[in-house]
PDB file of N, CA and C in Angstrom:
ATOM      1  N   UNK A   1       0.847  -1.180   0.000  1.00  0.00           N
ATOM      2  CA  UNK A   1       0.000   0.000   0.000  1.00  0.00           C
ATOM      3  C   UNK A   1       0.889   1.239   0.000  1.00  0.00           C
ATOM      4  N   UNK A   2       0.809   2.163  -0.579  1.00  0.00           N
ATOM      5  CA  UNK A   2       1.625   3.140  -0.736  1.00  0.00           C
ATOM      6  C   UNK A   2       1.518   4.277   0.421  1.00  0.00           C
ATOM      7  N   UNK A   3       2.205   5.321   0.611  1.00  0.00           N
ATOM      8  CA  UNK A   3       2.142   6.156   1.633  1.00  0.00           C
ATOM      9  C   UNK A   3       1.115   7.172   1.236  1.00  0.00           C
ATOM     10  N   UNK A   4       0.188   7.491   1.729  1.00  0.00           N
ATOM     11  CA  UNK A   4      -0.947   8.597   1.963  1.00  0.00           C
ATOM     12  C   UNK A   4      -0.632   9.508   2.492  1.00  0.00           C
ATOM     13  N   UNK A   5      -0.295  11.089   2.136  1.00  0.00           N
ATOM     14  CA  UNK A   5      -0.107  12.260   2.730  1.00  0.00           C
ATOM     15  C   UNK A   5      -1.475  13.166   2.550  1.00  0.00           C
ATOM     16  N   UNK A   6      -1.461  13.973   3.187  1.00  0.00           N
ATOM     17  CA  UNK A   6      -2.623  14.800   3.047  1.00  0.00           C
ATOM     18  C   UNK A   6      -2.145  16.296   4.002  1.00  0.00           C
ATOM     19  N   UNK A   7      -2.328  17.197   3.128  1.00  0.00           N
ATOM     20  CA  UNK A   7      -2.279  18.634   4.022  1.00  0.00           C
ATOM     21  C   UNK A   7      -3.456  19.082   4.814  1.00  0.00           C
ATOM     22  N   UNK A   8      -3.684  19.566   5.620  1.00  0.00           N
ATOM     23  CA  UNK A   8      -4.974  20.045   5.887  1.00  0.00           C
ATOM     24  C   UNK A   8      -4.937  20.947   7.040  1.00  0.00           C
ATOM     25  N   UNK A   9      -6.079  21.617   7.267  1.00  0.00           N
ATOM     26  CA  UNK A   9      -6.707  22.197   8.260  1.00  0.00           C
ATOM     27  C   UNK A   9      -7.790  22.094   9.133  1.00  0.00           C
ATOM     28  N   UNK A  10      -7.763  22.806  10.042  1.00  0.00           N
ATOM     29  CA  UNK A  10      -9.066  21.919  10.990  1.00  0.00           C
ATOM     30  C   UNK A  10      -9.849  22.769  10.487  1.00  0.00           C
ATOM     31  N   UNK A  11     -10.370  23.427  10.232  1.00  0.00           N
ATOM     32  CA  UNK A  11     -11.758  23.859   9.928  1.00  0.00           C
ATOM     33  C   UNK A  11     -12.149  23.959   8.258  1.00  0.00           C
ATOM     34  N   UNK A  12     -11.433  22.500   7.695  1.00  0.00           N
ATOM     35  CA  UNK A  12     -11.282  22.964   6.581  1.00  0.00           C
ATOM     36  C   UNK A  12     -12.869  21.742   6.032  1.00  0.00           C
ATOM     37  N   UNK A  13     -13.718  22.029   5.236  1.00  0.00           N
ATOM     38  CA  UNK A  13     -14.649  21.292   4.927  1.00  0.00           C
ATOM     39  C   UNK A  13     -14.289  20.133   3.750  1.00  0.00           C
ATOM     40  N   UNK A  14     -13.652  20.619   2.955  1.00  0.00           N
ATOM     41  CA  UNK A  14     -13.372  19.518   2.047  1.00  0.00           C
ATOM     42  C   UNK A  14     -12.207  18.845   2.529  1.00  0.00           C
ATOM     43  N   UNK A  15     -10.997  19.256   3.457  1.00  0.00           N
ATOM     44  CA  UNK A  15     -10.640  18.254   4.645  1.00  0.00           C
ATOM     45  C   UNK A  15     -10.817  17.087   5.161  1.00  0.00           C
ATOM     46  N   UNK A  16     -11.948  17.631   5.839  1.00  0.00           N
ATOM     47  CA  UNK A  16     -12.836  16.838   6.446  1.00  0.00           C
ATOM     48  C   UNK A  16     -13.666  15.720   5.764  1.00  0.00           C
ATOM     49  N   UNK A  17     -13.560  15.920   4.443  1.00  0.00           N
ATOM     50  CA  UNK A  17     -14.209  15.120   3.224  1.00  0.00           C
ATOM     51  C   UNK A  17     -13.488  14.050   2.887  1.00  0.00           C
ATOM     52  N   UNK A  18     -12.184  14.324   2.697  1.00  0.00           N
ATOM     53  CA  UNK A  18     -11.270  13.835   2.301  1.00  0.00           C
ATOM     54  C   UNK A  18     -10.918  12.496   3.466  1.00  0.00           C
ATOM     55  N   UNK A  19     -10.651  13.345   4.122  1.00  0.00           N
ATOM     56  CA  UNK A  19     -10.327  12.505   5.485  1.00  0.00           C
ATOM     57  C   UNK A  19     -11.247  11.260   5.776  1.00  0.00           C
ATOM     58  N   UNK A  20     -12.770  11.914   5.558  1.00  0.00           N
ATOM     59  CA  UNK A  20     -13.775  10.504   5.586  1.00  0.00           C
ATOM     60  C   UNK A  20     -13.265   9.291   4.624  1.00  0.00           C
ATOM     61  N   UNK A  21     -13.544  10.173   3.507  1.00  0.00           N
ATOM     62  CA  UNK A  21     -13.430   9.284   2.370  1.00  0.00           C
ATOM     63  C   UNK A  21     -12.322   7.712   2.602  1.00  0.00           C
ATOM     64  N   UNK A  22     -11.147   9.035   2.853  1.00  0.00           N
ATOM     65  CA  UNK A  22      -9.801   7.674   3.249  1.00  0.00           C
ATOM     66  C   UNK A  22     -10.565   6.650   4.051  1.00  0.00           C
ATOM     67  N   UNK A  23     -10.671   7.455   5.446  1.00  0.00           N
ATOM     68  CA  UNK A  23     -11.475   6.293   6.250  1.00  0.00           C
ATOM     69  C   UNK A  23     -12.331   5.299   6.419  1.00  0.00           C
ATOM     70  N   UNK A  24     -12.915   5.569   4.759  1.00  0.00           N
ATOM     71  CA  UNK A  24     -14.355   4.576   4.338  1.00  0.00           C
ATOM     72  C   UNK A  24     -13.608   3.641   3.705  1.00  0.00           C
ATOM     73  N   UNK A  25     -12.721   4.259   2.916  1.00  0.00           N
ATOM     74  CA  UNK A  25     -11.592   3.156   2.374  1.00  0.00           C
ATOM     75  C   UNK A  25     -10.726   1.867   2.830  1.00  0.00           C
ATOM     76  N   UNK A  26     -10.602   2.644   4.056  1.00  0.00           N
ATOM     77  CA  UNK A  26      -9.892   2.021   4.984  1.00  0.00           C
ATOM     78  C   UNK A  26      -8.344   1.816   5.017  1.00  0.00           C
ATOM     79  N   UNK A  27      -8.098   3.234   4.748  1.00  0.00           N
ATOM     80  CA  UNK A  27      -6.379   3.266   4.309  1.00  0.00           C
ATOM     81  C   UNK A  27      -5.727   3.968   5.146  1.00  0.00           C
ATOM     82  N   UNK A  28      -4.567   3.742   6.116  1.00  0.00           N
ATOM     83  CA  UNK A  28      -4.131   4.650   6.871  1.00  0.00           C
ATOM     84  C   UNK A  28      -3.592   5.955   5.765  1.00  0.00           C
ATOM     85  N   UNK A  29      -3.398   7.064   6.472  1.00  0.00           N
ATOM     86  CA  UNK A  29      -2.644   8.132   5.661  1.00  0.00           C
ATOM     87  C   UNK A  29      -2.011   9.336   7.245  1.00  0.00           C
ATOM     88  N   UNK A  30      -1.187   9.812   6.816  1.00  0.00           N
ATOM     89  CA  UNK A  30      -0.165  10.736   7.418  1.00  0.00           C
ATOM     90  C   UNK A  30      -1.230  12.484   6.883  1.00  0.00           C
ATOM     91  N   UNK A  31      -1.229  13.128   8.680  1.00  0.00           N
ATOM     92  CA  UNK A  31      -1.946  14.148   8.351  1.00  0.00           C
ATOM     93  C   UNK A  31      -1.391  15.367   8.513  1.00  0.00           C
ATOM     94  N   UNK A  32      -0.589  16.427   8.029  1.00  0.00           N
ATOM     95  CA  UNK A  32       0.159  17.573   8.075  1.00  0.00           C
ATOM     96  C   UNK A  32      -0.791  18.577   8.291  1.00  0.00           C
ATOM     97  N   UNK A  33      -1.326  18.981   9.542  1.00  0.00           N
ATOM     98  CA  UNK A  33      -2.359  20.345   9.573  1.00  0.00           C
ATOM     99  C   UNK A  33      -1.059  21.444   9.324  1.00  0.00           C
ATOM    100  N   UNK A  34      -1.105  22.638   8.324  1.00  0.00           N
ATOM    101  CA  UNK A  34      -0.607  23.467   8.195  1.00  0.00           C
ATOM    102  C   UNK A  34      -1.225  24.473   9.079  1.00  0.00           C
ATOM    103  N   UNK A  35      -2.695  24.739   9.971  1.00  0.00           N
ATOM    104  CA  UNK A  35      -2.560  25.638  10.398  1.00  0.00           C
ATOM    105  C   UNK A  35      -1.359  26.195  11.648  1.00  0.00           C
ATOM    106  N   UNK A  36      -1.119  27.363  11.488  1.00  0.00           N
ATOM    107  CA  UNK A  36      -0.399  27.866  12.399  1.00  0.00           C
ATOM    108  C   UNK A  36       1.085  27.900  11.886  1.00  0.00           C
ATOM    109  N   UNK A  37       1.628  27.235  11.340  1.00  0.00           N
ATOM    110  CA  UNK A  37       2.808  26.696  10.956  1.00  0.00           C
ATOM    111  C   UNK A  37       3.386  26.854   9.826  1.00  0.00           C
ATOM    112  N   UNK A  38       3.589  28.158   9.046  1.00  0.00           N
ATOM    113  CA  UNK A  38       3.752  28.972   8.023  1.00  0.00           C
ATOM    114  C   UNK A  38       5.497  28.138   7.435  1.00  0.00           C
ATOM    115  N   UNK A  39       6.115  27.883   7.975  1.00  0.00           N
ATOM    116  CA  UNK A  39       6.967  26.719   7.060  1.00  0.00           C
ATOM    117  C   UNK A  39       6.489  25.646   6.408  1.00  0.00           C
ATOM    118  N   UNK A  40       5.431  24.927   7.240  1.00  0.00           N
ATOM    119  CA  UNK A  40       4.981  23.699   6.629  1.00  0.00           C
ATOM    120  C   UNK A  40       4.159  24.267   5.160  1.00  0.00           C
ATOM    121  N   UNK A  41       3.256  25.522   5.578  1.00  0.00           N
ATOM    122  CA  UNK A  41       2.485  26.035   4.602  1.00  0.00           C
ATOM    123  C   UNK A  41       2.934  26.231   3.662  1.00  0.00           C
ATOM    124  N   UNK A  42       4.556  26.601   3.573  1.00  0.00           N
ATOM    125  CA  UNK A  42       5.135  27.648   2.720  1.00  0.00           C
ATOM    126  C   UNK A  42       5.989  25.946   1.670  1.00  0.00           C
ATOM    127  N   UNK A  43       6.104  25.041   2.709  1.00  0.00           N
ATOM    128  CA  UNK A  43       6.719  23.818   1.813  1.00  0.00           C
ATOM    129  C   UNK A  43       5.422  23.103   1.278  1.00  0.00           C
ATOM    130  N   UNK A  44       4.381  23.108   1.746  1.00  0.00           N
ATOM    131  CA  UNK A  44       2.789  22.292   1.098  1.00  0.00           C
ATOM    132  C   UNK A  44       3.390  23.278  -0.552  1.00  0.00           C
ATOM    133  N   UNK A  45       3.019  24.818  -0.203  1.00  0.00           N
ATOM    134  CA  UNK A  45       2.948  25.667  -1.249  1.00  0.00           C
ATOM    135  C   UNK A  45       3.966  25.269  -2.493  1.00  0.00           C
ATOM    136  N   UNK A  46       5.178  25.137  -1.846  1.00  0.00           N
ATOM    137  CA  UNK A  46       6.722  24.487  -3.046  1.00  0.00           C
ATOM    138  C   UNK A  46       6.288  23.372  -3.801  1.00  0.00           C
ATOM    139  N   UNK A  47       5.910  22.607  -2.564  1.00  0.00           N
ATOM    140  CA  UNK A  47       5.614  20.789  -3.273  1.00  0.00           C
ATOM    141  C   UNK A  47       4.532  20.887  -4.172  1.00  0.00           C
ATOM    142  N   UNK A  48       3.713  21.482  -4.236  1.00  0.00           N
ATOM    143  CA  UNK A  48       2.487  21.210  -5.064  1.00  0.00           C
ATOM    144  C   UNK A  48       2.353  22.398  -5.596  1.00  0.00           C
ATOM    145  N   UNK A  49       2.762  23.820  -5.834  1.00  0.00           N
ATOM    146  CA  UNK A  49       2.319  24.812  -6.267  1.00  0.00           C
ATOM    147  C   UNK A  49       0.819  25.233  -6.103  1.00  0.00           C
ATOM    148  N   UNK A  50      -0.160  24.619  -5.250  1.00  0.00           N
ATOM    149  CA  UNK A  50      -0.604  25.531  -4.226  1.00  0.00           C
ATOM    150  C   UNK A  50      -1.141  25.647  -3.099  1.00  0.00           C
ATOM    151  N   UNK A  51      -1.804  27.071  -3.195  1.00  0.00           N
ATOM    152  CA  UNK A  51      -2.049  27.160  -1.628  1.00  0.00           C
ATOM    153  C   UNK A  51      -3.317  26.841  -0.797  1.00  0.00           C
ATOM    154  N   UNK A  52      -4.086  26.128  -1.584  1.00  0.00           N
ATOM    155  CA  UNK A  52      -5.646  25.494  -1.169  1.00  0.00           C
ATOM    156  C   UNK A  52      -5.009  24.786   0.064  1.00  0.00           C
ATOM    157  N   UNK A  53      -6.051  23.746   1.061  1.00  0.00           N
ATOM    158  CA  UNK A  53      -5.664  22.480   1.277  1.00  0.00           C
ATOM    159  C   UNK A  53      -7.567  21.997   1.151  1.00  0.00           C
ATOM    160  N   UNK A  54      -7.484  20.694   1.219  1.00  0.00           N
ATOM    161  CA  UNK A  54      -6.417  19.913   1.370  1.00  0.00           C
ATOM    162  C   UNK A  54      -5.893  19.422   0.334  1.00  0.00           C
ATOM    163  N   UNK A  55      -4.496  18.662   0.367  1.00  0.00           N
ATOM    164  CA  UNK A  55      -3.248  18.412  -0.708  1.00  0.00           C
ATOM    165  C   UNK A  55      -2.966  17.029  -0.390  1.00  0.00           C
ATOM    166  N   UNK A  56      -3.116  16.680  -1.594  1.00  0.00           N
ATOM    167  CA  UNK A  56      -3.129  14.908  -1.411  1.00  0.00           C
ATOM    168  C   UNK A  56      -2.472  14.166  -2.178  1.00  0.00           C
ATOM    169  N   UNK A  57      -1.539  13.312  -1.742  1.00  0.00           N
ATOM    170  CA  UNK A  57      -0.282  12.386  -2.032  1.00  0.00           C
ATOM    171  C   UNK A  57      -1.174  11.044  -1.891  1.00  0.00           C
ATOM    172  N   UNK A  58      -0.239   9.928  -3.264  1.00  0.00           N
ATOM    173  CA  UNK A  58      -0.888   9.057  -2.834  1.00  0.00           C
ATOM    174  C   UNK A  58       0.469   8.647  -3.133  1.00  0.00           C
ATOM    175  N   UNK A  59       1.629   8.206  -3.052  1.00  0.00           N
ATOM    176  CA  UNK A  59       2.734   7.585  -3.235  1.00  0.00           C
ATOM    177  C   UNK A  59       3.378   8.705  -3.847  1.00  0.00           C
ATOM    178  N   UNK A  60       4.076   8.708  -4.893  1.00  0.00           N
ATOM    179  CA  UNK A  60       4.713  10.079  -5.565  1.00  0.00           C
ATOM    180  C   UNK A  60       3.719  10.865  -6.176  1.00  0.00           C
ATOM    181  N   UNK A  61       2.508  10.491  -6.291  1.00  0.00           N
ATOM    182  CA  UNK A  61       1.408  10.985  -7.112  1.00  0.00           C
ATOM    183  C   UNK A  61       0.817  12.237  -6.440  1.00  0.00           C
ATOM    184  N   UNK A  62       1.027  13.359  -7.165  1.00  0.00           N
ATOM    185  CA  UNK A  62      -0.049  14.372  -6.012  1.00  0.00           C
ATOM    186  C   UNK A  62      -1.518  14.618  -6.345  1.00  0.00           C
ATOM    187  N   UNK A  63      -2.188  14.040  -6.006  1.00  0.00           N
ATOM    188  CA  UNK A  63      -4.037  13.686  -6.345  1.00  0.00           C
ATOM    189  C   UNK A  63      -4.013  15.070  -6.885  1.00  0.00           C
ATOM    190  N   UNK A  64      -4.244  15.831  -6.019  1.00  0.00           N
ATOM    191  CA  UNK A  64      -4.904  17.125  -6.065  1.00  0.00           C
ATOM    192  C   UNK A  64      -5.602  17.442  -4.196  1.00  0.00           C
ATOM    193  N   UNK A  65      -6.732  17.973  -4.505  1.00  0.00           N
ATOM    194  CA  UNK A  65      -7.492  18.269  -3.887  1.00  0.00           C
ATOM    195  C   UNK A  65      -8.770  17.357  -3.760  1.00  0.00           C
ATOM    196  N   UNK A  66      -9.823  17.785  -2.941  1.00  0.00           N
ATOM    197  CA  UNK A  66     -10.830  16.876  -2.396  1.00  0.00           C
ATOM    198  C   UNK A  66     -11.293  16.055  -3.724  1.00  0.00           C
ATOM    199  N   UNK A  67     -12.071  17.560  -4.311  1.00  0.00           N
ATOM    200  CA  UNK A  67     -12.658  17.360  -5.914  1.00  0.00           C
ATOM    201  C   UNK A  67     -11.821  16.123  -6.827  1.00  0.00           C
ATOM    202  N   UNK A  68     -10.182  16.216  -6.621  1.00  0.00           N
ATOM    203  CA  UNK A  68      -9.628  15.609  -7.772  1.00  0.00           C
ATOM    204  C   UNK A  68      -9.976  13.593  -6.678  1.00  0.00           C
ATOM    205  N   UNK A  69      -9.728  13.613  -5.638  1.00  0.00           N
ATOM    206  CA  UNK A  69      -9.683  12.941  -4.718  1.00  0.00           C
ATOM    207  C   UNK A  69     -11.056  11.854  -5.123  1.00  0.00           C
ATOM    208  N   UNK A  70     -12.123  12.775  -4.764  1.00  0.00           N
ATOM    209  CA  UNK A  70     -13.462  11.730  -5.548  1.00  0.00           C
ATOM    210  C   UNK A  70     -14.174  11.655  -6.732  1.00  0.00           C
ATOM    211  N   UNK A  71     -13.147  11.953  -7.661  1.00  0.00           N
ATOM    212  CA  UNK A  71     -13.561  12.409  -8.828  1.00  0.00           C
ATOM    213  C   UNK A  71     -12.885  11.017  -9.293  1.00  0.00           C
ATOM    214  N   UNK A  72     -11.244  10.456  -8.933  1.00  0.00           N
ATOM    215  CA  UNK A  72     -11.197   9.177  -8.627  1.00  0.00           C
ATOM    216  C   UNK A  72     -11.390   7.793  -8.184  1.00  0.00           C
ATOM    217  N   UNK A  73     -12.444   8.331  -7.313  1.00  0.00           N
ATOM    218  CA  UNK A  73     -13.365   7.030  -6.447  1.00  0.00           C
ATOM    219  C   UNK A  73     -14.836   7.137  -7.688  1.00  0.00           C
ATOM    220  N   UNK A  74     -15.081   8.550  -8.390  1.00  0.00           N
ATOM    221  CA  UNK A  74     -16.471   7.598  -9.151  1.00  0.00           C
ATOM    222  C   UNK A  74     -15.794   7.646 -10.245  1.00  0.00           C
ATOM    223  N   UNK A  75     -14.499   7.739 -10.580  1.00  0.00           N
ATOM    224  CA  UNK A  75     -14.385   6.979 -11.933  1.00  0.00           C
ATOM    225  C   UNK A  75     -13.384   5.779 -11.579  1.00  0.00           C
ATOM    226  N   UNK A  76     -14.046   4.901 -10.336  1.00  0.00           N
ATOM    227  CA  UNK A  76     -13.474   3.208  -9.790  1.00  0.00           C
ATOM    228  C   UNK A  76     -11.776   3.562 -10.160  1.00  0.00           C
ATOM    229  N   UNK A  77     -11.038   4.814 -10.395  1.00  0.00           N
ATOM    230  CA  UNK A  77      -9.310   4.462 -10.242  1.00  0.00           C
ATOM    231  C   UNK A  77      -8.818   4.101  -8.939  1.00  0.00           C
ATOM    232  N   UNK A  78      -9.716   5.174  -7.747  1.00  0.00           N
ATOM    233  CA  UNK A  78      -9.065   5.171  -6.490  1.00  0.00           C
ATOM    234  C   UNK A  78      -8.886   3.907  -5.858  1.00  0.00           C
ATOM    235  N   UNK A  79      -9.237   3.130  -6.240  1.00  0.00           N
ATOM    236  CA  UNK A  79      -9.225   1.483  -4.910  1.00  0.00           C
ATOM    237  C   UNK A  79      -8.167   0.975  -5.729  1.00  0.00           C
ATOM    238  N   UNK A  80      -7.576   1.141  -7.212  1.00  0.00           N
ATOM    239  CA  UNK A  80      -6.162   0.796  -7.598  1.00  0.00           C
ATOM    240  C   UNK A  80      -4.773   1.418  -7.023  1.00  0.00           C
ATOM    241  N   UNK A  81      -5.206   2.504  -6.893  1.00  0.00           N
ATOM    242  CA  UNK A  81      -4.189   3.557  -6.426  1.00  0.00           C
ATOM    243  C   UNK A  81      -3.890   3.635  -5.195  1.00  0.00           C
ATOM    244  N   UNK A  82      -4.899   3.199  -4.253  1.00  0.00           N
ATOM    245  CA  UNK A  82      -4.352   3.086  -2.688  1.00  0.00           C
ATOM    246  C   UNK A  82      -3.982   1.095  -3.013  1.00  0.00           C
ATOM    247  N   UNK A  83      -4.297   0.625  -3.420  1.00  0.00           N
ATOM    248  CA  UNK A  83      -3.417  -0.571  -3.697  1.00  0.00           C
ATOM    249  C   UNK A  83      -4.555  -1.639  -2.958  1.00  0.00           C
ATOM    250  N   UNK A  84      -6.079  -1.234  -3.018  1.00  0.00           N
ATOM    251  CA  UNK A  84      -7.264  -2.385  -2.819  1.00  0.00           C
ATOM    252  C   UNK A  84      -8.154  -2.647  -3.591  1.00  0.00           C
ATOM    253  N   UNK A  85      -7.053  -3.073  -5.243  1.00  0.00           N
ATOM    254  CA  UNK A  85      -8.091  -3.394  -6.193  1.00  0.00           C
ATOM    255  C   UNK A  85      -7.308  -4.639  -6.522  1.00  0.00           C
TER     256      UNK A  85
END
């Protein structure tokens, strides 16, 4: 199974989306809240060119965002890509 990163914030709604989603999946993933912490923000910002969250890794792959996130689960890629197909 590959490593799951995700940027996020706590009051962030599509976050929080995201975060389910994994969890319905049933995939661990690694959670980087950038609030408060304007280095981490400023390296989310480098690694991916931008500054939304949440920011989502699925091995070297950078998803995107929530949208790009289940836009993969209804077109059936995502359960290949976390490695439960």
């Amino acid at each position: 199974m590959p490593e799951i990163l995700i940027y996020t914030t706590k009051i962030c709604p599509y976050c929080i989306m995201a975060k389910r989603l994994l969890d319905k999946k049933g995939v661990a993933y690694t959670e980087l809240n950038v609030d408060g912490d304007s280095k981490l923000r400023a390296a989310m910002m480098e690694k991916t060119q931008r500054r939304t969250v949440p920011q989502i890794y699925i091995g070297d792959l950078h998803v995107g965002g929530f949208d790009d996130l289940y836009a993969l689960d209804q077109q059936k890629r995502l359960d290949a890509l976390l490695g439960l197909a």
